[in-house]
C-alpha atoms as a PDB file:
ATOM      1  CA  UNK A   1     -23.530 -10.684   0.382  1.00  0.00           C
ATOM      2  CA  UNK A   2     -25.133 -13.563  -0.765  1.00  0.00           C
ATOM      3  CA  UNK A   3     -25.693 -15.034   2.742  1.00  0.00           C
ATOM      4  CA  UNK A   4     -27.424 -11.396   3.465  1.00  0.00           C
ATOM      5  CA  UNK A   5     -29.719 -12.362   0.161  1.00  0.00           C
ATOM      6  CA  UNK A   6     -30.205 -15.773   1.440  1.00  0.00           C
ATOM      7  CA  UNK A   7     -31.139 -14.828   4.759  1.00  0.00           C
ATOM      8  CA  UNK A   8     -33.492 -11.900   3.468  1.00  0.00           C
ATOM      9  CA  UNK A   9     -35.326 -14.289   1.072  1.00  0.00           C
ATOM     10  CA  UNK A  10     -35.544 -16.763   3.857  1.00  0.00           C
ATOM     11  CA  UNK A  11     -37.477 -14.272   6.346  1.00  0.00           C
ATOM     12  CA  UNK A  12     -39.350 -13.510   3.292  1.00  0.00           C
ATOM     13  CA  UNK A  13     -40.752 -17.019   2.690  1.00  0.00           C
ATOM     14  CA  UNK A  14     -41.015 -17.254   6.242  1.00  0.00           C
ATOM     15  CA  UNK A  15     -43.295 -13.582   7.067  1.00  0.00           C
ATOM     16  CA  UNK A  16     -45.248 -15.061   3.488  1.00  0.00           C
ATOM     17  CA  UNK A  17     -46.686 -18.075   5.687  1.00  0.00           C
ATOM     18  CA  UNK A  18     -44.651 -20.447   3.362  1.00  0.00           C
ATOM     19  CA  UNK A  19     -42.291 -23.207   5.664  1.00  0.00           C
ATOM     20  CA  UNK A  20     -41.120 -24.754   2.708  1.00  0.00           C
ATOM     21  CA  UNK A  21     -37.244 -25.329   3.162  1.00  0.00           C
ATOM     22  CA  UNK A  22     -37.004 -26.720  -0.384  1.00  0.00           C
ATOM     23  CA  UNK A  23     -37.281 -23.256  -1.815  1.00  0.00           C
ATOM     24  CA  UNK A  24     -34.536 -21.989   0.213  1.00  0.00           C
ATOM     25  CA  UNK A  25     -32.338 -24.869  -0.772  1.00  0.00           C
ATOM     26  CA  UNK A  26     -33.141 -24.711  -4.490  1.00  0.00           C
ATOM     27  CA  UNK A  27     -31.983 -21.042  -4.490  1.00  0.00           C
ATOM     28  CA  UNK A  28     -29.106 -21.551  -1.891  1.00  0.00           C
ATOM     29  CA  UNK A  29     -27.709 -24.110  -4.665  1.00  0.00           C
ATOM     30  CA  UNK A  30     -27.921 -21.817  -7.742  1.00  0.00           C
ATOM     31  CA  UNK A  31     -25.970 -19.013  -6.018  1.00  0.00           C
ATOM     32  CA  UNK A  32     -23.621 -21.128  -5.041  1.00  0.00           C
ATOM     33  CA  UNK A  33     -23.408 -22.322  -8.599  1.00  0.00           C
ATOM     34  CA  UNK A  34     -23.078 -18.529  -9.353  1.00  0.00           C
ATOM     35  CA  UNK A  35     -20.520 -17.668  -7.083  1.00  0.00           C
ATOM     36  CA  UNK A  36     -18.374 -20.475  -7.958  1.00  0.00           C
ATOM     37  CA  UNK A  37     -18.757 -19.927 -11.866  1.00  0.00           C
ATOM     38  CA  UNK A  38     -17.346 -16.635 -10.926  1.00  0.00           C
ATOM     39  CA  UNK A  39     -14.683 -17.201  -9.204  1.00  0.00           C
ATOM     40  CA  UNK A  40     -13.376 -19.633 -12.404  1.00  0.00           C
ATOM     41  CA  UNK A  41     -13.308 -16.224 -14.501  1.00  0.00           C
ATOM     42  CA  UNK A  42     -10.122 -14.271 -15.227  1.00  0.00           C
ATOM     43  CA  UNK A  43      -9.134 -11.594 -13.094  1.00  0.00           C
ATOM     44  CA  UNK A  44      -8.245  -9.750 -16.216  1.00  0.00           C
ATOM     45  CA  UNK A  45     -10.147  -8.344 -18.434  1.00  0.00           C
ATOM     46  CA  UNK A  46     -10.369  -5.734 -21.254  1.00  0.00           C
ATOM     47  CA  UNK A  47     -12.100  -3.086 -19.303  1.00  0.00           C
ATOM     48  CA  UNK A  48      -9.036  -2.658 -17.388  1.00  0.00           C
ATOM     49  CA  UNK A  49      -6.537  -1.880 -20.037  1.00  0.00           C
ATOM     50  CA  UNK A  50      -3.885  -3.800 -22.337  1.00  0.00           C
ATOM     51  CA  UNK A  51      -3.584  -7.363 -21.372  1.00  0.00           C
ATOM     52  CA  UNK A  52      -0.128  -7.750 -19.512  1.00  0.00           C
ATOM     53  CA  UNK A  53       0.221 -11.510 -20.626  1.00  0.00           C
ATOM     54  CA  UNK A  54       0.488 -10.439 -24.506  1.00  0.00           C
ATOM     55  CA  UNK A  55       4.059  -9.403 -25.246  1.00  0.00           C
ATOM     56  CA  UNK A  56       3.492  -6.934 -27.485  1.00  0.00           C
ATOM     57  CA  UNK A  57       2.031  -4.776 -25.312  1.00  0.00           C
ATOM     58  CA  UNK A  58       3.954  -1.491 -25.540  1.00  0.00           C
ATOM     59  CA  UNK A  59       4.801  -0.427 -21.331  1.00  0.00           C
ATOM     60  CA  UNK A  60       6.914   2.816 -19.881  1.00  0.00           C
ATOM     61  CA  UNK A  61      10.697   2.325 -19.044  1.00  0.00           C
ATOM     62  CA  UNK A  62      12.233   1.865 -16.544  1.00  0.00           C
ATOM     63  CA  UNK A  63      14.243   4.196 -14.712  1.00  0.00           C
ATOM     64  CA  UNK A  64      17.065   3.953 -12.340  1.00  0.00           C
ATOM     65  CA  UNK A  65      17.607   6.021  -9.364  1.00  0.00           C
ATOM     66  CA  UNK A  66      20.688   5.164  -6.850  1.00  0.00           C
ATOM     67  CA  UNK A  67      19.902   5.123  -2.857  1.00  0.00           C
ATOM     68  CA  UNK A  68      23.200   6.570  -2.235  1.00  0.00           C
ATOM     69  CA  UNK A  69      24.018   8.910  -4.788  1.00  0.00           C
ATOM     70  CA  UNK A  70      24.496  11.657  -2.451  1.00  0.00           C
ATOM     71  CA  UNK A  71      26.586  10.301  -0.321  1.00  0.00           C
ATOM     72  CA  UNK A  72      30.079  11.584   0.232  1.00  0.00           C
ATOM     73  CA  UNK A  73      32.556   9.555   2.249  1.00  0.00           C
ATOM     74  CA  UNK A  74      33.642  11.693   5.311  1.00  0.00           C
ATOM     75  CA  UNK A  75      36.914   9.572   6.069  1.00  0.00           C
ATOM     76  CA  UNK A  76      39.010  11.140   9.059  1.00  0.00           C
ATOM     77  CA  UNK A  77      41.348  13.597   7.939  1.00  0.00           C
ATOM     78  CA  UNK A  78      44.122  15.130   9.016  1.00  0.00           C
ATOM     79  CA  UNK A  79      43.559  17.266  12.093  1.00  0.00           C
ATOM     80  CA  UNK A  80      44.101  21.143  12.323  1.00  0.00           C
ATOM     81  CA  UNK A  81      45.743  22.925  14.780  1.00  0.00           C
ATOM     82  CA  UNK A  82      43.585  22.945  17.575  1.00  0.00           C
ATOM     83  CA  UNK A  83      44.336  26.298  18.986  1.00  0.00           C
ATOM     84  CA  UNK A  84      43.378  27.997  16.520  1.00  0.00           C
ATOM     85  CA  UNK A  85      39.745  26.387  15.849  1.00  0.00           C
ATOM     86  CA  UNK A  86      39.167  26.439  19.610  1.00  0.00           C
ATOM     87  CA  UNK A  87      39.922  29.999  19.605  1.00  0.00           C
ATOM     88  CA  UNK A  88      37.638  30.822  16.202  1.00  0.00           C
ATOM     89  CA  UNK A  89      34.835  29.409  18.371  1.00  0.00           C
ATOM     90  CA  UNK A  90      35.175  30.569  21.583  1.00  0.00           C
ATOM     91  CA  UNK A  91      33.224  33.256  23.061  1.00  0.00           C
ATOM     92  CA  UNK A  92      35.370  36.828  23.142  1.00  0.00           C
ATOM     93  CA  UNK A  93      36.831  38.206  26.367  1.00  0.00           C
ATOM     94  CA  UNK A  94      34.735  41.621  27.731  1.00  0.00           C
ATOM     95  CA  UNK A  95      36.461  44.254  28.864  1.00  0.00           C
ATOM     96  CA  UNK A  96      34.472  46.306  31.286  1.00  0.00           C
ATOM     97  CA  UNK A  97      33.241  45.542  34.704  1.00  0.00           C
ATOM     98  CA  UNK A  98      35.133  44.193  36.965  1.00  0.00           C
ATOM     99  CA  UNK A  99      37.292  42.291  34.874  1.00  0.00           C
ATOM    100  CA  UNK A 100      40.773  43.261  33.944  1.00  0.00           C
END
């Protein structure tokens, strides 16, 4: 931004007839002074809400919520008799056609 001003003011002084660089400098150095001066201020201000640094500063609590709290260990167990689940699954014999 400010090398977009200092370019604008430049092509100013320039379309103006004026070929004084001094100008340009002058200005150059006083918003750099500017943007330097600004740069030294807190990030924090007022505007923004409580100040964080001051300890008295009342803030929400804070909650806990576990990452595995639904989990259910799904250790082997002991295993069924297989006939019997194989045959719960398995598709039913048709009587009809061709079959006996």
């Amino acid at each position: 931004m400010t090398a977009q001003f200092a370019a604008k003011s430049a092509a100013i002084g320039m379309a103006a007839g004026r070929h004084s660089i001094s100008g340009f400098t002058k200005r150059g150095i006083i918003i750099a002074i500017a943007v330097a001066a600004t740069g030294c201020t807190p990030a924090t201000t007022r505007i923004a809400g409580a100040d964080p640094a001051d300890p008295a500063t009342r803030v929400a609590g804070v909650g806990y919520r576990s990452t595995i709290a639904p989990y259910t260990a799904l250790r082997p167990s002991t295993p069924a008799p297989w006939r019997e689940r194989n045959d719960s699954v398995a598709p039913k014999p048709r009587t009809g056609r061709g079959q006996p």
